[in-house]
Every structure is written in C-alpha cells, then in structure tokens.
N, C-alpha and C. Protein backbone atom coordinates (compact mmCIF):
# COMPACT_ATOMS: atom_id res chain seq x y z
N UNK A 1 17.17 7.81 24.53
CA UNK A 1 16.12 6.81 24.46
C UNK A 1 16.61 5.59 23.71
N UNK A 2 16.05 4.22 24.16
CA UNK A 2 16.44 3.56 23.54
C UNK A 2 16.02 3.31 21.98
N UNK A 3 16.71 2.61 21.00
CA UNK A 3 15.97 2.32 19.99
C UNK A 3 14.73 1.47 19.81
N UNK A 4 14.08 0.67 20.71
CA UNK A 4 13.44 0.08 20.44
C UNK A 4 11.51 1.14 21.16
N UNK A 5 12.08 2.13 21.52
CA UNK A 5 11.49 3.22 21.93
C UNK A 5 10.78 4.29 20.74
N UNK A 6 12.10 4.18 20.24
CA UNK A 6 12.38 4.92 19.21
C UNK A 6 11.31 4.22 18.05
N UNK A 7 11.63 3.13 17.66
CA UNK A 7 11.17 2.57 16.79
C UNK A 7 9.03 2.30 17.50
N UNK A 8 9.11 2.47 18.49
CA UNK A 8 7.89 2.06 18.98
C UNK A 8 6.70 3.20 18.44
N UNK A 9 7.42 4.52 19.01
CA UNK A 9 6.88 5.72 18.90
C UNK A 9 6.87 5.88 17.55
N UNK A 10 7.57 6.39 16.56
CA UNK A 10 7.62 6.25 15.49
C UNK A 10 7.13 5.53 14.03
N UNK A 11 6.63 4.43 14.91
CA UNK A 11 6.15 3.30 13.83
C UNK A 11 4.96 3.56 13.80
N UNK A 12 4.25 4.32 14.36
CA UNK A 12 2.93 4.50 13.60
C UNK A 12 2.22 5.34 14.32
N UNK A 13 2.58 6.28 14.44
CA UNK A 13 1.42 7.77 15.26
C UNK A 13 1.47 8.53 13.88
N UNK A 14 -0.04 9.33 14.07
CA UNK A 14 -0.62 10.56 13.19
C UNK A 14 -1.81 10.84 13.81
N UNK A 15 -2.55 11.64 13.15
CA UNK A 15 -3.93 11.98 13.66
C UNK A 15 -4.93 10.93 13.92
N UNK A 16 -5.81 11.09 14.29
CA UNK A 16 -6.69 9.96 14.46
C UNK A 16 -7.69 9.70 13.55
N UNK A 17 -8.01 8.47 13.23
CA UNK A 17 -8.63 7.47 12.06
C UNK A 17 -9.49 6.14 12.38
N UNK A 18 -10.35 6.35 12.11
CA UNK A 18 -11.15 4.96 12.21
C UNK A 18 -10.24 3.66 11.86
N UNK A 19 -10.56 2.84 13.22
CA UNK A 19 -9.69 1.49 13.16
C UNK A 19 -10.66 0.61 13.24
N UNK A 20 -10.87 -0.79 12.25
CA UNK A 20 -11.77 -1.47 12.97
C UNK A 20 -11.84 -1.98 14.68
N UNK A 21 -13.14 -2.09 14.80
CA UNK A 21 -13.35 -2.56 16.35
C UNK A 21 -12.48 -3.50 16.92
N UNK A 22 -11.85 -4.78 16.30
CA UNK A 22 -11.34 -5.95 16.45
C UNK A 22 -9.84 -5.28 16.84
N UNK A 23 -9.68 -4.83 16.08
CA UNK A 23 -7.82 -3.77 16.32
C UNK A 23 -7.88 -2.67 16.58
N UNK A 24 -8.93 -1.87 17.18
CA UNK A 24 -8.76 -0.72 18.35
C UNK A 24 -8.22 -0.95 19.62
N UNK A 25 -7.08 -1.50 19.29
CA UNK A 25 -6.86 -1.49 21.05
C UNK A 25 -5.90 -0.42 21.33
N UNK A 26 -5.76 -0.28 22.91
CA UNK A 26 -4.53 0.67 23.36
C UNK A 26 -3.52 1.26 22.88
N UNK A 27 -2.84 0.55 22.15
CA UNK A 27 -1.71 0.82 21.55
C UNK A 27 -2.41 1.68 19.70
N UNK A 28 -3.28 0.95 19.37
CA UNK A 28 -3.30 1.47 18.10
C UNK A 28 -4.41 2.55 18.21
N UNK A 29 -5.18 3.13 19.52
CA UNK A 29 -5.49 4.12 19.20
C UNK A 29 -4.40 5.56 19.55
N UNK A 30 -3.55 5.06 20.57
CA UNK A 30 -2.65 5.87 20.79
C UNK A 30 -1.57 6.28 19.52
N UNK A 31 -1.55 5.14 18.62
CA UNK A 31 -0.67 5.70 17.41
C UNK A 31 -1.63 6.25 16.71
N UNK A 32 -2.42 5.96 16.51
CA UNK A 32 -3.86 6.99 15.69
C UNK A 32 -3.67 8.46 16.34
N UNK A 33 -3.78 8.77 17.08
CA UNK A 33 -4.40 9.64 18.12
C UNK A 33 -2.85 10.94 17.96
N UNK A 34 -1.45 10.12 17.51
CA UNK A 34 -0.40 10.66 17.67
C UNK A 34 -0.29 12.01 16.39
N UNK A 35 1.05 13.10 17.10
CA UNK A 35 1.03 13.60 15.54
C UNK A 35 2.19 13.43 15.18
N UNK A 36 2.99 12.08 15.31
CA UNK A 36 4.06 11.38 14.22
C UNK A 36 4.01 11.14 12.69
N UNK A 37 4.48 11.62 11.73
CA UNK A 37 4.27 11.96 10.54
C UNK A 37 4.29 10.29 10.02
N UNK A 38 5.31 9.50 10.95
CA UNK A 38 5.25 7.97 10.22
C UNK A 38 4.07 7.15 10.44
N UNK A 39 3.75 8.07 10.81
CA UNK A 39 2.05 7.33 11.36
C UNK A 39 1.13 7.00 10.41
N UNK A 40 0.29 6.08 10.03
CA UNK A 40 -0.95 5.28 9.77
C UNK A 40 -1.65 4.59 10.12
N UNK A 41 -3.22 4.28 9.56
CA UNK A 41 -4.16 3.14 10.11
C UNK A 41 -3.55 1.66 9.71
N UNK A 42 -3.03 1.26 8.95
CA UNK A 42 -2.64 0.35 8.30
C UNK A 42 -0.93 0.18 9.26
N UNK A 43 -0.33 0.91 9.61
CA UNK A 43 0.84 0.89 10.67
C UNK A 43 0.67 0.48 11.92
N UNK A 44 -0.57 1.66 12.49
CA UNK A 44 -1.00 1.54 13.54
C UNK A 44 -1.77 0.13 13.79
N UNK A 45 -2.00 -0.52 13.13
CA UNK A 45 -2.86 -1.64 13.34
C UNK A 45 -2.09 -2.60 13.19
N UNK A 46 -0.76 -3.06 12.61
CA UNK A 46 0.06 -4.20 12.67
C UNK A 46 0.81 -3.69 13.92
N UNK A 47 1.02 -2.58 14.75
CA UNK A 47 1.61 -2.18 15.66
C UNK A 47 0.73 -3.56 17.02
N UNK A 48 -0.25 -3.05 16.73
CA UNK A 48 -1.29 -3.83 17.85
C UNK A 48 -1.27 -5.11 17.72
N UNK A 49 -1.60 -5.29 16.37
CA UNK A 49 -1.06 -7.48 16.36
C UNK A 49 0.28 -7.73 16.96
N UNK A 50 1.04 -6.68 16.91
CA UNK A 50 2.59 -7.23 17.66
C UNK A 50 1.65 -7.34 19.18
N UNK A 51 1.44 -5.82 19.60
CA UNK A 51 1.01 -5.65 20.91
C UNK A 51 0.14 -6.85 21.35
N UNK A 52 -0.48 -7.30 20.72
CA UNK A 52 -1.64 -8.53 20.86
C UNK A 52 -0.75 -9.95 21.48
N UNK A 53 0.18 -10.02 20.22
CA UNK A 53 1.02 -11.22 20.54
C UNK A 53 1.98 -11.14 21.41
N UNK A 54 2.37 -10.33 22.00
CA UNK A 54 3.40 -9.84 22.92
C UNK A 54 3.20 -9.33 24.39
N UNK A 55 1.71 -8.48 24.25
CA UNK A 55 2.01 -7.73 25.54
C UNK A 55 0.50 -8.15 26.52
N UNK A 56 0.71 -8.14 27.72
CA UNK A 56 -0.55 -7.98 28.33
C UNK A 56 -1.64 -6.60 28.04
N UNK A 57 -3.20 -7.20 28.53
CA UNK A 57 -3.89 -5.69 28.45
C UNK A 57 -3.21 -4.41 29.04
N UNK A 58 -2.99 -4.99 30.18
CA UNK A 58 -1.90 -3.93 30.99
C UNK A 58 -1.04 -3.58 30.57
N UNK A 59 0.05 -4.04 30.17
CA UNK A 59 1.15 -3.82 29.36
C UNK A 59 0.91 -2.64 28.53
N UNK A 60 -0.05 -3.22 27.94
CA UNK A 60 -0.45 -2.43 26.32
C UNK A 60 -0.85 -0.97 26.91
N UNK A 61 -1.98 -0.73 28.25
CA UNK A 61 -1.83 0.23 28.55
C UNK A 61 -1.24 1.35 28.79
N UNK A 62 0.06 0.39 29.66
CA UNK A 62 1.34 1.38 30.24
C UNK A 62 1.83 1.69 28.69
N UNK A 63 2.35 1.04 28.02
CA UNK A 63 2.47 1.50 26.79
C UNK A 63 2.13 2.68 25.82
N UNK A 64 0.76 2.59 26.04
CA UNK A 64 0.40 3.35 25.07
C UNK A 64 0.44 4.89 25.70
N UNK A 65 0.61 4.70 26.84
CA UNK A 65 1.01 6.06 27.59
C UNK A 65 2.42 7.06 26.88
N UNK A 66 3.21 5.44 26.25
CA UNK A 66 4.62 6.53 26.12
C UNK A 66 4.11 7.01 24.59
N UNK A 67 3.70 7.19 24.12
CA UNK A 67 2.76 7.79 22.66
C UNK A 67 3.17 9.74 23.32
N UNK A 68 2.22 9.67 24.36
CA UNK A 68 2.19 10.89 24.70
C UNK A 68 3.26 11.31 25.68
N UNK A 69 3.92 10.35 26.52
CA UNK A 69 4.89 11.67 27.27
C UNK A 69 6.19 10.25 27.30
N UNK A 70 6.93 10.95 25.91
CA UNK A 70 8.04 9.20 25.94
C UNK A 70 8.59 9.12 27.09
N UNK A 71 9.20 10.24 27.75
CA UNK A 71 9.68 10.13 28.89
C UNK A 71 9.53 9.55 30.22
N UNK A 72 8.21 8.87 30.09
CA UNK A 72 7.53 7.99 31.07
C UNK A 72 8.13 6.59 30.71
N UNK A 73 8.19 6.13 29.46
CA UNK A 73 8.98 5.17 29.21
C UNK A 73 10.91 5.04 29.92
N UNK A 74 11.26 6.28 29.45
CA UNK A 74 12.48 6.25 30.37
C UNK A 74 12.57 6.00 31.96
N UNK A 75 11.71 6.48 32.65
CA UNK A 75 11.15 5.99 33.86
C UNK A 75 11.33 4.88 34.49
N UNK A 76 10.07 4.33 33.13
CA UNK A 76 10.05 2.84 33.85
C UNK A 76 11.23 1.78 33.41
N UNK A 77 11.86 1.69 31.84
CA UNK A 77 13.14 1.75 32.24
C UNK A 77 14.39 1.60 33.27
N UNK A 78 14.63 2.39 33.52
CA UNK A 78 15.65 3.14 34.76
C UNK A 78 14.93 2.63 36.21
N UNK A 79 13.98 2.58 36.34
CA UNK A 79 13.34 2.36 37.44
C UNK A 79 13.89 0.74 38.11
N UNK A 80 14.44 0.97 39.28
CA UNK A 80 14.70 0.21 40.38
C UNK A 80 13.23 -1.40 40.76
N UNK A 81 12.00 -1.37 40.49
CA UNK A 81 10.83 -1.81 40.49
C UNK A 81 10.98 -3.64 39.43
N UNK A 82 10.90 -4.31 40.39
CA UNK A 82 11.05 -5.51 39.65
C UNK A 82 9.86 -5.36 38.50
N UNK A 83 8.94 -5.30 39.03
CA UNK A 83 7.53 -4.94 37.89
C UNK A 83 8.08 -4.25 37.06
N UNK A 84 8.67 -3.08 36.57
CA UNK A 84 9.21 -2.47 35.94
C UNK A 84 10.45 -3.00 34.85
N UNK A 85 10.95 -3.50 35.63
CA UNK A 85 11.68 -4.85 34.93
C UNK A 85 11.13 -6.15 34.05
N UNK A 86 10.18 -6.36 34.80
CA UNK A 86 9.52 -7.28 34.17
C UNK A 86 8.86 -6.93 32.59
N UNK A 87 8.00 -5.90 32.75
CA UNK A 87 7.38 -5.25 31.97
C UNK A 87 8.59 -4.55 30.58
N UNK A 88 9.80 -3.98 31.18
CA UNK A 88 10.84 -3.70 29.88
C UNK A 88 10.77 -4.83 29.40
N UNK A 89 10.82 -5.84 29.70
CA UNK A 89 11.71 -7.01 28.65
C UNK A 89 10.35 -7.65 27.59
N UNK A 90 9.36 -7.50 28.33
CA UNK A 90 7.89 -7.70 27.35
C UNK A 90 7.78 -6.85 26.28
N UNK A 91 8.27 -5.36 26.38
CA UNK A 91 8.17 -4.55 26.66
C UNK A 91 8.73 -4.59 24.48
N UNK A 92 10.11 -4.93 25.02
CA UNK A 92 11.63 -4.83 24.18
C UNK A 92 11.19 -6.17 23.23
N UNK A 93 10.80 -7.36 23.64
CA UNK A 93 10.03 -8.11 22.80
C UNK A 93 9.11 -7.67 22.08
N UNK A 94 8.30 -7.06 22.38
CA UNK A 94 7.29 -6.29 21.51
C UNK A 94 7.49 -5.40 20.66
N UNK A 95 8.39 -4.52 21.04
CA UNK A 95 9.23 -3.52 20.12
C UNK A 95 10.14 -4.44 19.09
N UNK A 96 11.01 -5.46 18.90
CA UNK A 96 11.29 -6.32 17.97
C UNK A 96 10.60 -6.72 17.38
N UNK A 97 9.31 -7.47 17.35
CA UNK A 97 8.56 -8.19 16.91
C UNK A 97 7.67 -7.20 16.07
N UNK A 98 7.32 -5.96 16.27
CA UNK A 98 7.04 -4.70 15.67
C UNK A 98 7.58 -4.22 14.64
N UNK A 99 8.92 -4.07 15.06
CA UNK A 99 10.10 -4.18 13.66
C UNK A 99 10.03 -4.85 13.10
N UNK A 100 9.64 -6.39 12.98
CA UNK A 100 10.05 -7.48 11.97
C UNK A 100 8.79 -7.39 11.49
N UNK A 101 7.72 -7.34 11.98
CA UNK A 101 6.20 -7.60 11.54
C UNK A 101 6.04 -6.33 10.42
N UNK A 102 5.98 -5.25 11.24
CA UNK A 102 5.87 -4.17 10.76
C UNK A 102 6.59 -2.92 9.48
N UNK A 103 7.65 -3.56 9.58
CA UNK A 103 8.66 -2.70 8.66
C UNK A 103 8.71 -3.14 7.06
C-alpha cells in the first residue's frame, strides 16, 4: 500500500464519537466509526477539513470506503479507468495536505 494510504487510514479511525454536525462528513465518520487505535474526534475532524479542501462529495465518499476494506483503494489505484486516475491524484493531494494539517 501506498504511504499516503497508509497515512490516510491511520490518521484517525477508532470507535465512534459524536462529531459536530458542520464536520460529520464522510470521511470523518468513517474514521470515527474505525477500530484504528490512532484514531480520534479531534483527528478525525482535521482529517475532513483536509477532505473539505481537497476532495469532492464524491471523492470523499469513495474514500471513506477505504476505512473499511483498504484494499478497494488498491483497486482504484492500479485500475486502468481514467476516472480512477483522476480521482488518485485528488486523492494523494488530500492525503498530503492531511499530513501537514494534521500531524
């Protein structure tokens, strides 16, 4: 997997926790929702301001999918699909911008 995968998943899943309404989105209930030990509400929620500034609603969707089966991320990845392409590089921006925001 790549690192920025790595760092995606990781940066903020645990059990699930009340997020305010304004930063419940896709991505930060899926790190809520996770049972990644680096996980928090306070993680999970600067996860989503990246996601906010970075990714489409959609995006954020497909995203928050790799929470639960990372290997769907490898997928789309590897995948031949200009859309798929398109979406990594949003994708890999968002995962940087996560790191710098977030860490």
């Amino acid at each position: 997997m790549t690192r920025l995968l790595v760092i995606a998943l990781c940066a903020g899943l645990i059990m699930p926790v009340a997020v305010p309404i304004a930063e419940a989105g896709p991505i930060s209930r899926a790190c809520n929702a996770s049972d990644r030990k680096a996980a928090n509400p306070r993680l999970c929620r600067c996860i989503q301001r990246a996601a906010n500034a970075t990714l489409t609603r959609s995006d954020q969707r497909i995203a928050s999918k790799f929470f639960r089966d990372p290997h769907r991320a490898q997928e789309i990845r590897q995948s031949d699909r200009r859309s798929h392409e398109v979406f990594w590089n949003r994708y890999k921006r968002f995962g940087a911008r996560a790191q710098s925001m977030c860490s």
